[in-house]
C-alpha atoms as a PDB file:
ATOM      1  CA  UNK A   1     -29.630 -77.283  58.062  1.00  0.00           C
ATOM      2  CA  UNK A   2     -29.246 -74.845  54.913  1.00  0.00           C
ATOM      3  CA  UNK A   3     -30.560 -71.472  54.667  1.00  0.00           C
ATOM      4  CA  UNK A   4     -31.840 -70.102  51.672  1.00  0.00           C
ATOM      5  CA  UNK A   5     -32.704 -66.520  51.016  1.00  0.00           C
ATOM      6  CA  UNK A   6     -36.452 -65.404  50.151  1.00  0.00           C
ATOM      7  CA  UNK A   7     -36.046 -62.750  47.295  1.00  0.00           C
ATOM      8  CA  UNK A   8     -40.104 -61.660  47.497  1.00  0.00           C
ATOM      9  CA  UNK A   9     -43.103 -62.694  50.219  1.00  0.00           C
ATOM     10  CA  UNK A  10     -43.253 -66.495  49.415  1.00  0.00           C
ATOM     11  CA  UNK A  11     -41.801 -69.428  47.187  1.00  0.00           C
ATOM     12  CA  UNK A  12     -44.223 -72.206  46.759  1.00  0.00           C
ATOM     13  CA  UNK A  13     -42.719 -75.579  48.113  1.00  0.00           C
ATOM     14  CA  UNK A  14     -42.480 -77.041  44.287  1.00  0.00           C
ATOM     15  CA  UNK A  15     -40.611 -74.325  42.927  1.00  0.00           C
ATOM     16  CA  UNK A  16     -38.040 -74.531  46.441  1.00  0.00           C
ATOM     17  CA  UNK A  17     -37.213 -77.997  45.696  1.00  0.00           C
ATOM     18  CA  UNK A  18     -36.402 -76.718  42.387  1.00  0.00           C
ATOM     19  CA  UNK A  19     -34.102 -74.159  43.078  1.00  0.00           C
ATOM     20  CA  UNK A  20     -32.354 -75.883  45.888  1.00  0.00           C
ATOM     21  CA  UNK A  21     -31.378 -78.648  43.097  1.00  0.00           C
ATOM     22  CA  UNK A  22     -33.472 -81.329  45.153  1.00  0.00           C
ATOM     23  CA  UNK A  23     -35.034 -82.781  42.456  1.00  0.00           C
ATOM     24  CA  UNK A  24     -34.138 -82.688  38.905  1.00  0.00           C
ATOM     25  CA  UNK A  25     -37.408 -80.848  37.397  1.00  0.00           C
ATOM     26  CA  UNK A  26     -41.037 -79.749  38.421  1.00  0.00           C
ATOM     27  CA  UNK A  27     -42.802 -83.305  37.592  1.00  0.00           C
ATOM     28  CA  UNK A  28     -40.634 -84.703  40.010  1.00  0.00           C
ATOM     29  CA  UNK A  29     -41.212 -82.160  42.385  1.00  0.00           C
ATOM     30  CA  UNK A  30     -44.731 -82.490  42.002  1.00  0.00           C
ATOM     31  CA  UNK A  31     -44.794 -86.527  42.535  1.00  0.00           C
ATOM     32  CA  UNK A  32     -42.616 -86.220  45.515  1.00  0.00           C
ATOM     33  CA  UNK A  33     -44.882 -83.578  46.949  1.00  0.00           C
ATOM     34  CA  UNK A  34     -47.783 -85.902  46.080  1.00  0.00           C
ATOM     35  CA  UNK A  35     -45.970 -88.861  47.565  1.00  0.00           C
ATOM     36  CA  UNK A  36     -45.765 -87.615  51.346  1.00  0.00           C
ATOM     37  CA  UNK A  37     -41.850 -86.843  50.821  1.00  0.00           C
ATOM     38  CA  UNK A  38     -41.920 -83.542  51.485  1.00  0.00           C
ATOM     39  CA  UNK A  39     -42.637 -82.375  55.449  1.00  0.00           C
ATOM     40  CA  UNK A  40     -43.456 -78.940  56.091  1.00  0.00           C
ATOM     41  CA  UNK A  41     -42.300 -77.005  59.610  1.00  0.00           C
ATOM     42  CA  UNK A  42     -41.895 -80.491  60.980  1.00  0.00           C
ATOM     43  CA  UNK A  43     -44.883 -81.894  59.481  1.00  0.00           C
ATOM     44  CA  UNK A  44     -45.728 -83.981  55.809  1.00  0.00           C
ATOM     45  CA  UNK A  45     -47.648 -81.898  53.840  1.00  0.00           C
ATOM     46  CA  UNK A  46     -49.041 -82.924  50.072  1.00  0.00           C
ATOM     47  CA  UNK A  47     -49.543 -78.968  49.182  1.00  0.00           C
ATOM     48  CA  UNK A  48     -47.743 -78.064  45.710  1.00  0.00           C
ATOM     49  CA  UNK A  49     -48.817 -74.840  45.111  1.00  0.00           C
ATOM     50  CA  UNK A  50     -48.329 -74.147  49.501  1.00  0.00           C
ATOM     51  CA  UNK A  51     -46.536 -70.563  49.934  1.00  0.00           C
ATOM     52  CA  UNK A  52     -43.514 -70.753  52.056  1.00  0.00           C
ATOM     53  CA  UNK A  53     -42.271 -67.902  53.689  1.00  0.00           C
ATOM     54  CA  UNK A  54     -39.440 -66.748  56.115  1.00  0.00           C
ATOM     55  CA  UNK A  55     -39.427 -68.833  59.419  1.00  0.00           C
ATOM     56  CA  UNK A  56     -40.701 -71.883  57.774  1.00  0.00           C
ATOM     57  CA  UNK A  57     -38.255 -75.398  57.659  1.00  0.00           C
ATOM     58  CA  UNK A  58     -38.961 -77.609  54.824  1.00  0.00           C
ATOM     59  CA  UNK A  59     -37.005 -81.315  54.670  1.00  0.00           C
ATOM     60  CA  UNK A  60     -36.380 -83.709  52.209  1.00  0.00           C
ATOM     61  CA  UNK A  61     -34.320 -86.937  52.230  1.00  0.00           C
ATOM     62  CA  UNK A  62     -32.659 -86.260  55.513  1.00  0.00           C
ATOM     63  CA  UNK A  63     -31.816 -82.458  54.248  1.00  0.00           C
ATOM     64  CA  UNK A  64     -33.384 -79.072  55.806  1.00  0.00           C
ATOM     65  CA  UNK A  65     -33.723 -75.801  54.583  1.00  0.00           C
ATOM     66  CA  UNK A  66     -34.724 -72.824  56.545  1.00  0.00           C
ATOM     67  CA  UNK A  67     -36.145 -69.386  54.568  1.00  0.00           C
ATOM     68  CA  UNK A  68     -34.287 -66.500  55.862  1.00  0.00           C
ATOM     69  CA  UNK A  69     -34.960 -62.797  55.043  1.00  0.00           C
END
């Protein structure tokens, strides 16, 4: 698991996978989002615009990133 550093009070989860280099551009983000590919603190969730703050695990394609302060 990967840590990445919040810079304000939240990221939403499409502009994460961004900026972690996960996908390619915010479309994609967006359709994998849409698609169930994205899980959420252990769980799928289809949220693009979801806030994601310090504590909170997001995964994608067998990779994990925790928010840290």
């Amino acid at each position: 698991m990967i840590t990445y550093q919040l810079k304000g009070d939240y990221i939403t989860l499409v502009q994460l996978l961004k900026v972690l280099h996960w996908v390619e551009h915010g479309g994609e983000a967006q359709a994998v989002v849409s698609a169930g590919l994205v899980s959420y603190n252990g769980a799928v969730d289809y949220r693009k615009r979801l806030k994601v703050r310090v504590g909170d695990v997001v995964g994608f394609e067998g990779k994990q990133v925790k928010l840290i302060a």
